[in-house]
C-alpha atoms as a PDB file:
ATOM      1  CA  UNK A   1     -10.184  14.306  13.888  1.00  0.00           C
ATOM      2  CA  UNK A   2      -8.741  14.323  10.192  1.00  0.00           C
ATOM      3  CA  UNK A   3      -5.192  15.522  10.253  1.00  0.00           C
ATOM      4  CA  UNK A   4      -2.550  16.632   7.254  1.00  0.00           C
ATOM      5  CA  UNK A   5       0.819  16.152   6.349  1.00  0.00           C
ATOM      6  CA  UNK A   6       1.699  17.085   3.052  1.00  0.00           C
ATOM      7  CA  UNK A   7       4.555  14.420   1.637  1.00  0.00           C
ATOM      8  CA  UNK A   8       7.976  15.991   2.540  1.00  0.00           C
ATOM      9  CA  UNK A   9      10.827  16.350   0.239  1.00  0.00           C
ATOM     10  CA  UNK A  10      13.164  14.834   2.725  1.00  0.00           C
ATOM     11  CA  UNK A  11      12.585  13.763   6.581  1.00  0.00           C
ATOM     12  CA  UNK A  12       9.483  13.469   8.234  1.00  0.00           C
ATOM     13  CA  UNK A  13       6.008  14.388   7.538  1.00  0.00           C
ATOM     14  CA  UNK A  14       5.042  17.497   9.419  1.00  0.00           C
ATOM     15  CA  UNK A  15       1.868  18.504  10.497  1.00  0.00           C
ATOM     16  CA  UNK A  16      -0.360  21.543   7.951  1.00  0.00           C
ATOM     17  CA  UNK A  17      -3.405  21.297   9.786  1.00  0.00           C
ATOM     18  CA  UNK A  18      -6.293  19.635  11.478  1.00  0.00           C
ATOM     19  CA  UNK A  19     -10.001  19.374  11.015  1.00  0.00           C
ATOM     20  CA  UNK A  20     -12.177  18.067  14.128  1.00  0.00           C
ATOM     21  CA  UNK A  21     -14.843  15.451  12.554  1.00  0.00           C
ATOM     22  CA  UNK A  22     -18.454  16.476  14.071  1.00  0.00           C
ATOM     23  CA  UNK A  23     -21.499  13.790  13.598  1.00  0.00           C
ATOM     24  CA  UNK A  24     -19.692  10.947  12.357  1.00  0.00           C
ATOM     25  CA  UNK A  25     -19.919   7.489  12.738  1.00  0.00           C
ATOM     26  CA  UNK A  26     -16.615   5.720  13.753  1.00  0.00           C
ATOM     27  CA  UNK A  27     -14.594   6.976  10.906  1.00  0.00           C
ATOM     28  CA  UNK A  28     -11.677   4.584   9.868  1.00  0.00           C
ATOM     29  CA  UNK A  29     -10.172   5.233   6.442  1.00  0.00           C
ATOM     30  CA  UNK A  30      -9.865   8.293   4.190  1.00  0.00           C
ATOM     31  CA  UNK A  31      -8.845   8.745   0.258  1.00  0.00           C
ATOM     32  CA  UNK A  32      -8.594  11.592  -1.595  1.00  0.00           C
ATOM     33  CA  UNK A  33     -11.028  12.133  -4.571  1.00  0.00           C
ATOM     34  CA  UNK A  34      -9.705  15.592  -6.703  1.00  0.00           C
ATOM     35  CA  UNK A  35      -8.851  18.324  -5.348  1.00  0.00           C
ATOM     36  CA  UNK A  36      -9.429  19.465  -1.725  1.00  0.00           C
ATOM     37  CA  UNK A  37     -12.577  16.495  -1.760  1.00  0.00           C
ATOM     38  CA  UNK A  38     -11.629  13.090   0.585  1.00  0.00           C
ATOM     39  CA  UNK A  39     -14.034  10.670   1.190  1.00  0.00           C
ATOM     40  CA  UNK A  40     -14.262   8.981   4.786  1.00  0.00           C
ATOM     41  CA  UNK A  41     -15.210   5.473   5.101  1.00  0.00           C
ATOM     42  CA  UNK A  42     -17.909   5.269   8.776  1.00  0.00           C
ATOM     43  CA  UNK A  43     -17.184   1.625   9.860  1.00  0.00           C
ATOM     44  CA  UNK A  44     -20.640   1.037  11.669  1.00  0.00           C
ATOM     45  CA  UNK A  45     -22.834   3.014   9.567  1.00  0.00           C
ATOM     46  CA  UNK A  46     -21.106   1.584   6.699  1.00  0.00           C
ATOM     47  CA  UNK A  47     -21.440   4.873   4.744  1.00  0.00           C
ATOM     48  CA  UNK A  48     -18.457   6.228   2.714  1.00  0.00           C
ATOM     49  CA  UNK A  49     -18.713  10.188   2.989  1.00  0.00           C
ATOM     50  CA  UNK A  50     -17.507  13.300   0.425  1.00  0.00           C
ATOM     51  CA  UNK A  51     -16.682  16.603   2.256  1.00  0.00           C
ATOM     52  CA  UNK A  52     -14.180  19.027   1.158  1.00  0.00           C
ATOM     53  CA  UNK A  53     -11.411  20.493   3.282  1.00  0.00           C
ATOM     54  CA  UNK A  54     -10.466  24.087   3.833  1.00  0.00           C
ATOM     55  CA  UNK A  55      -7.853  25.685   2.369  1.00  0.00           C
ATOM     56  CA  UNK A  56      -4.568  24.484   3.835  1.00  0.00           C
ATOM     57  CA  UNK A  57      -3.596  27.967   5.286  1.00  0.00           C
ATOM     58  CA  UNK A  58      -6.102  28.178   7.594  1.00  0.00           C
ATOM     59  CA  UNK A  59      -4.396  25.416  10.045  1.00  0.00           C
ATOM     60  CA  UNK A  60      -7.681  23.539   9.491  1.00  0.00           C
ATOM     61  CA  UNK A  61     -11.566  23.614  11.001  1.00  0.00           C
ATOM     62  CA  UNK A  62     -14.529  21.630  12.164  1.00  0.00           C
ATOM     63  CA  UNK A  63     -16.130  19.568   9.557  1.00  0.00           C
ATOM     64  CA  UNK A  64     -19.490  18.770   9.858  1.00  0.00           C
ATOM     65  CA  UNK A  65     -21.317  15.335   8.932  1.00  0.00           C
ATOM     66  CA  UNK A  66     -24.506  17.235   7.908  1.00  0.00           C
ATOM     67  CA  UNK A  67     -21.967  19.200   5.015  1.00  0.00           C
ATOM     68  CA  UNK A  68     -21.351  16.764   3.141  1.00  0.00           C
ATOM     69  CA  UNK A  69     -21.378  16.108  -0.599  1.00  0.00           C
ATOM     70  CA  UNK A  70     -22.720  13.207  -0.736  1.00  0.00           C
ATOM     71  CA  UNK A  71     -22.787  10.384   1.603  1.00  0.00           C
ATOM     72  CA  UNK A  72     -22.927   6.714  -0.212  1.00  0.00           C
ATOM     73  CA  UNK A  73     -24.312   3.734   1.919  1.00  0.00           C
ATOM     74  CA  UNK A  74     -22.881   0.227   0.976  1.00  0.00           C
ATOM     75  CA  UNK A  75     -24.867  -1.757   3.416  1.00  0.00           C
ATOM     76  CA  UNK A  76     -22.249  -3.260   5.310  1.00  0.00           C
ATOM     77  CA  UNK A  77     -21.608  -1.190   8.325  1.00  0.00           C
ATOM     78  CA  UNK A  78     -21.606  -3.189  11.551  1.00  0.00           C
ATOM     79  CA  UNK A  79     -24.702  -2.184  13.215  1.00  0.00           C
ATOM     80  CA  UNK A  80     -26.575  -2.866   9.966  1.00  0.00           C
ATOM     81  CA  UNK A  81     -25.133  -6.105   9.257  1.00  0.00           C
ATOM     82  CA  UNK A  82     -24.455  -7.121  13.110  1.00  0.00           C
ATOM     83  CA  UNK A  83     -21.075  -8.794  12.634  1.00  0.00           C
ATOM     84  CA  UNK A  84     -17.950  -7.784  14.412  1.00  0.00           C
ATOM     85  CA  UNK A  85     -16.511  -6.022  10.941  1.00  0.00           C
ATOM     86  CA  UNK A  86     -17.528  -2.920   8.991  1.00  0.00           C
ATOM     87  CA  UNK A  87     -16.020  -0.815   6.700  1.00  0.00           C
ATOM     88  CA  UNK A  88     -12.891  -0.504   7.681  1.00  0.00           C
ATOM     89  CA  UNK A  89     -10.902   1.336   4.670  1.00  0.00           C
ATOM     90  CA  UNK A  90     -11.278   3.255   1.518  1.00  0.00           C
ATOM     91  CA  UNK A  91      -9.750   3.832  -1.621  1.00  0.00           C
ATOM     92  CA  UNK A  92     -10.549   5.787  -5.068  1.00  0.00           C
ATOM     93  CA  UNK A  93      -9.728   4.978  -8.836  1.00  0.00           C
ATOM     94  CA  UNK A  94     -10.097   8.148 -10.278  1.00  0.00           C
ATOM     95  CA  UNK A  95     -10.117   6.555 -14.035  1.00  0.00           C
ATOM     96  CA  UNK A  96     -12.589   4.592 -13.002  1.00  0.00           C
ATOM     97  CA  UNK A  97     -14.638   6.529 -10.599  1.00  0.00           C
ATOM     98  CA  UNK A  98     -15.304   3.754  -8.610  1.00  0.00           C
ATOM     99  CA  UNK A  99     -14.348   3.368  -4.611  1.00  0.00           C
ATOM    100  CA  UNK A 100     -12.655  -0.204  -3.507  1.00  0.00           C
ATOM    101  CA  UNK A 101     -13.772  -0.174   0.361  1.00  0.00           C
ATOM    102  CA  UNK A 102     -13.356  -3.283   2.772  1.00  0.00           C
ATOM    103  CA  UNK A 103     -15.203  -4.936   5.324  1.00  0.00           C
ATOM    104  CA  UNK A 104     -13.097  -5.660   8.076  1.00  0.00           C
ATOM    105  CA  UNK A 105     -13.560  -9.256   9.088  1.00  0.00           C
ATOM    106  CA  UNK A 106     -15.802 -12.543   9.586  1.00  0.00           C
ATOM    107  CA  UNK A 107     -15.387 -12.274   6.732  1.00  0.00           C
ATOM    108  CA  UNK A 108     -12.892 -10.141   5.148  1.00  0.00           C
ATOM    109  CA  UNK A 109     -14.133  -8.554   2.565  1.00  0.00           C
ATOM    110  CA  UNK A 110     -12.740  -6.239  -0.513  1.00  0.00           C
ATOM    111  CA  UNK A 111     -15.322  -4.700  -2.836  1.00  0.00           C
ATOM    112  CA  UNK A 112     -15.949  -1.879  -5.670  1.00  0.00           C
ATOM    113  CA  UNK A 113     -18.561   0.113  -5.622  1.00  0.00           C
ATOM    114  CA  UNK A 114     -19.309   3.168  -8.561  1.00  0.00           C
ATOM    115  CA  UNK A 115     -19.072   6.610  -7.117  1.00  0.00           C
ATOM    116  CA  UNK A 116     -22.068   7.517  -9.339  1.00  0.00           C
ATOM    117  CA  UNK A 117     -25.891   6.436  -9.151  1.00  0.00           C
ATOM    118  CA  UNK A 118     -26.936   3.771  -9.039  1.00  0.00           C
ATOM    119  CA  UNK A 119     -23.632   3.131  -6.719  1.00  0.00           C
ATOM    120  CA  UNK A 120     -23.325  -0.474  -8.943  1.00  0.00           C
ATOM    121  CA  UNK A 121     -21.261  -2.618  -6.011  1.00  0.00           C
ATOM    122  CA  UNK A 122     -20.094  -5.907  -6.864  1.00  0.00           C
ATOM    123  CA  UNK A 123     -17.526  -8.273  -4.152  1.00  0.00           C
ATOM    124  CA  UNK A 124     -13.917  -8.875  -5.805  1.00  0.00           C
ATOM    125  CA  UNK A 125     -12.983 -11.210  -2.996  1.00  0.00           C
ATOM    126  CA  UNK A 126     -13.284 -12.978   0.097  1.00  0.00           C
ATOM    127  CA  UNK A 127      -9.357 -13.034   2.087  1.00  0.00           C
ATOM    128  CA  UNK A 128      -9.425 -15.733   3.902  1.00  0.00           C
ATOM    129  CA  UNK A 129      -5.253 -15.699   4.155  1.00  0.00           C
ATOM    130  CA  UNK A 130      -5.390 -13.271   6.796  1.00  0.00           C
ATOM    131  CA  UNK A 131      -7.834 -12.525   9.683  1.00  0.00           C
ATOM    132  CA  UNK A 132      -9.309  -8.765   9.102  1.00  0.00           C
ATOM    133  CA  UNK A 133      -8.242  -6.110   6.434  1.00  0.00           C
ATOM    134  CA  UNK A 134      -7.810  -2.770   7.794  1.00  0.00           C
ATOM    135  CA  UNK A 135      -6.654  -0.360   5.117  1.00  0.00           C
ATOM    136  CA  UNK A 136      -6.287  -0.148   1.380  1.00  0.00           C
ATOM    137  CA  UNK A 137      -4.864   2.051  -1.584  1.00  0.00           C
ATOM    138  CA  UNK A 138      -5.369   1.895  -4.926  1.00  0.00           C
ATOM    139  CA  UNK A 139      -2.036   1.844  -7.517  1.00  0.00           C
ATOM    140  CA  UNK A 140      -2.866   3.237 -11.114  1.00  0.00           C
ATOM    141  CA  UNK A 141      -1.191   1.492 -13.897  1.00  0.00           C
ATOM    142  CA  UNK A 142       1.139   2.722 -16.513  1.00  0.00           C
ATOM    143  CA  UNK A 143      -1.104   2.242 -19.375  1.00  0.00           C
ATOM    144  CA  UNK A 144      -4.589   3.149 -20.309  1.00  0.00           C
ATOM    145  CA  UNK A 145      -7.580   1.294 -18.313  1.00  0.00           C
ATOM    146  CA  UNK A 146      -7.329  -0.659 -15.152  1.00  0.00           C
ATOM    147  CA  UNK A 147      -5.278  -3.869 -16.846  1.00  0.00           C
ATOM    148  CA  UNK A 148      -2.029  -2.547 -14.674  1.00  0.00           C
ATOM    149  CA  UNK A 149      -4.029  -1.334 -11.670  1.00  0.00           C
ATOM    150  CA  UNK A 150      -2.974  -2.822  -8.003  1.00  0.00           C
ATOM    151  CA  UNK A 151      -4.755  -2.619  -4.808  1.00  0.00           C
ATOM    152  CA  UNK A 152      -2.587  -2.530  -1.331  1.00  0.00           C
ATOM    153  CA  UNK A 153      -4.353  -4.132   1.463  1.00  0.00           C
ATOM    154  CA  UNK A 154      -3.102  -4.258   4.818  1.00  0.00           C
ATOM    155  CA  UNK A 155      -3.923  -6.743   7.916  1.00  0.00           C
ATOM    156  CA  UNK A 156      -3.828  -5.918  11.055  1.00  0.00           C
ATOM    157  CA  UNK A 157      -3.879  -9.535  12.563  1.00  0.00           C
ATOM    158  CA  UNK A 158      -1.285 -10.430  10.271  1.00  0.00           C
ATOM    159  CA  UNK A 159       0.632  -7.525   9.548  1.00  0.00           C
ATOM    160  CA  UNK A 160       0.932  -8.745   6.025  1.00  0.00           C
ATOM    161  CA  UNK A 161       0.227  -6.329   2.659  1.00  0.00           C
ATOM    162  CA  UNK A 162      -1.606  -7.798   0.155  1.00  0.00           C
ATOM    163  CA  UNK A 163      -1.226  -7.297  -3.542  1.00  0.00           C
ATOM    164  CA  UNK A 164      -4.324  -7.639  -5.843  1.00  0.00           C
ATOM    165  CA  UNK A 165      -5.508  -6.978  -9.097  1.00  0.00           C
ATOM    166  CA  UNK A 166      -8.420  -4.953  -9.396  1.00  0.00           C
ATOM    167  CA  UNK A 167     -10.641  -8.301  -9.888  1.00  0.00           C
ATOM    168  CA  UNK A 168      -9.421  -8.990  -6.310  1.00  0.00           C
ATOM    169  CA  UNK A 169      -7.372 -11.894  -7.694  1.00  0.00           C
ATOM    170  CA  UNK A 170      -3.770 -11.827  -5.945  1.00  0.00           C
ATOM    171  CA  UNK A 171      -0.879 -10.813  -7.386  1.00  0.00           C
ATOM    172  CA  UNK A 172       2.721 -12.521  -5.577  1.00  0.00           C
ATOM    173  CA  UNK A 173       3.046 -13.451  -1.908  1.00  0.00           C
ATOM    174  CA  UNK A 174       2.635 -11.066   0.750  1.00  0.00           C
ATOM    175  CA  UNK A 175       4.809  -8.888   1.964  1.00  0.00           C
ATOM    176  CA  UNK A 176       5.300  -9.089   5.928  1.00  0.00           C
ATOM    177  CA  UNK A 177       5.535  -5.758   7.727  1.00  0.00           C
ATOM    178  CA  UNK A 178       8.985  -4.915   9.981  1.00  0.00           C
ATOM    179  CA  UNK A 179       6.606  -3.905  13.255  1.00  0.00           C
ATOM    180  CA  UNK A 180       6.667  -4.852  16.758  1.00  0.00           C
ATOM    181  CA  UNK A 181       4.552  -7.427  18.119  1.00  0.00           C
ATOM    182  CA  UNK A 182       2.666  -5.215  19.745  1.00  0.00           C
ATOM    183  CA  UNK A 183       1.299  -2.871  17.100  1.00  0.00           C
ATOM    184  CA  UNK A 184      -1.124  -2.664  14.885  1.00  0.00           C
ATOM    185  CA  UNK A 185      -1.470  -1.721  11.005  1.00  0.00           C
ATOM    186  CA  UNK A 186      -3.943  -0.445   9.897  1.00  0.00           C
ATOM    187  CA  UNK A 187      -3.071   2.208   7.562  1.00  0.00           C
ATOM    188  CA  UNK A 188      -1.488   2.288   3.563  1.00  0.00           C
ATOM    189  CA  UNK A 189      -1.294   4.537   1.135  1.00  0.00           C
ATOM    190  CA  UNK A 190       0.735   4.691  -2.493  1.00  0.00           C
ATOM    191  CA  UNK A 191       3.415   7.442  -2.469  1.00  0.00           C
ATOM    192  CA  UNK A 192       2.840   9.323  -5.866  1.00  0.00           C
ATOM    193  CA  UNK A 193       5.727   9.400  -8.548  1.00  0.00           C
ATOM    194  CA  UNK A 194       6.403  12.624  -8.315  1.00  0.00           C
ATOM    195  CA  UNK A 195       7.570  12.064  -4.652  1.00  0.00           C
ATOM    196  CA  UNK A 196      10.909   9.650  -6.030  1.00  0.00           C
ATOM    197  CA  UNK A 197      11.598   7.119  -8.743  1.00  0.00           C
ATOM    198  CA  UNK A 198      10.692   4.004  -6.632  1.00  0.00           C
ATOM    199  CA  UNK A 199       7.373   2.180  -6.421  1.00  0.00           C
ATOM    200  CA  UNK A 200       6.827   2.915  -2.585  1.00  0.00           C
ATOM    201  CA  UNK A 201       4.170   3.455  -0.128  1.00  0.00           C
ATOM    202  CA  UNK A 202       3.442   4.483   3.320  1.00  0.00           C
ATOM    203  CA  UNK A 203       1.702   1.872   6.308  1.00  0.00           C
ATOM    204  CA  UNK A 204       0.459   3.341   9.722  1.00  0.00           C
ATOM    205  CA  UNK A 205       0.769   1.013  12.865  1.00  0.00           C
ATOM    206  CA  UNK A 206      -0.528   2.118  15.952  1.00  0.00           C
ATOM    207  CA  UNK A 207       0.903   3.641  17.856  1.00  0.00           C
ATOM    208  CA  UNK A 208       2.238   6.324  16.225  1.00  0.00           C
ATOM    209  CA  UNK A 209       4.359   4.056  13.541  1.00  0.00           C
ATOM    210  CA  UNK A 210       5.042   5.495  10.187  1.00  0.00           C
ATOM    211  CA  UNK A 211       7.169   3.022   8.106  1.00  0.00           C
ATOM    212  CA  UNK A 212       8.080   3.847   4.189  1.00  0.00           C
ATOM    213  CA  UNK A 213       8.444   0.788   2.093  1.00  0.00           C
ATOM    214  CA  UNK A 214      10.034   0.968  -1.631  1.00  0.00           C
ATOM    215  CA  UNK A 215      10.665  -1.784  -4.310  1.00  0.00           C
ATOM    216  CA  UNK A 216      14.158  -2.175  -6.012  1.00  0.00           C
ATOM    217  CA  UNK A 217      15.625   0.495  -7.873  1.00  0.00           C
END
């Protein structure tokens, strides 16, 4: 199921409702688009899906597969491309309109794809530094068009984030994750500005690890 936490003011996130996922496919990342619209990436179908959540005051609901939006195949979900990796994460450039989604591994992929028809999808890179790619979030820039845009991508087999420009070209060394051995990371996501005066963003390890990171001040 899709749960949320809206981003607390201080402490811990707490909990604002859940929404049981009916007819999906192995879902395994989720961005938000505008609004109350998120888009789910399905790893084996290798669809990225738009639904819209209820209101926040009613604790949540069942959302459906068959009410969706609009449901956007890439072609590289695992039982269509019969490799052990498929879509793994998703994120959205709203200036853009475009979705950067990854395939998880053998190989790792990040790609772009439009959010509008045709879908125009083009491969920024092949990341052959770590072993899989499990999550991703895109960072607007200061300025106007994508020049200053970042994407965070997070391994799992390394527990390394990646920094990369939106041409998939990468940006510094990576950063290596403070988590035990024994977990697994598979989750990132950008903390807006409004939320403190720091670049910093969330990761999710499982199980049940939420770690902020922030740069200097």
């Amino acid at each position: 199921g899709l749960r949320e936490s809206p981003p607390p003011a201080t402490g811990g996130p707490s909990l604002a409702a859940v929404y049981p996922l009916t007819n999906f496919v192995d879902t395994e990342g989720v961005a938000l688009l505008r609004g109350r619209a998120v888009v789910l990436a399905e790893e084996r179908s290798g669809a990225l899906v738009e639904v819209t959540l209820p209101a926040v005051s009613s604790g949540g609901g069942v959302i459906d597969r068959a009410g969706a939006s609009k449901v956007h195949q890439t072609g590289y979900g695992s039982d269509l491309t019969q490799t052990a990796g498929g879509v793994e994460g998703v994120t959205y450039s709203p200036g853009e309109d475009a979705f950067y989604f990854l395939k998880e591994k053998e190989p790792a992929l990040v790609l772009r794809m439009d959010r509008q028809p045709p879908n125009a999808k083009r491969l920024l890179a092949t990341v052959t530094s770590v072993g899989d790619v499990a999550g991703i979030s895109h960072v607007p820039g200061a300025g106007p068009g994508t020049d200053g845009d970042r994407l965070l991508v997070i391994s799992d087999n390394t527990k390394q984030v990646l920094l990369m420009r939106p041409d998939g070209t990468l940006v510094g060394p990576p950063l290596a994750l403070s988590v035990p051995t024994k977990s697994k990371p598979e989750g990132i996501s950008i903390l807006p500005l409004e939320a403190g005066p720091r670049d910093c963003f969330l990761t999710f390890s499982e199980p049940a690890i939420l770690q902020k990171y922030c740069g200097p001040e």
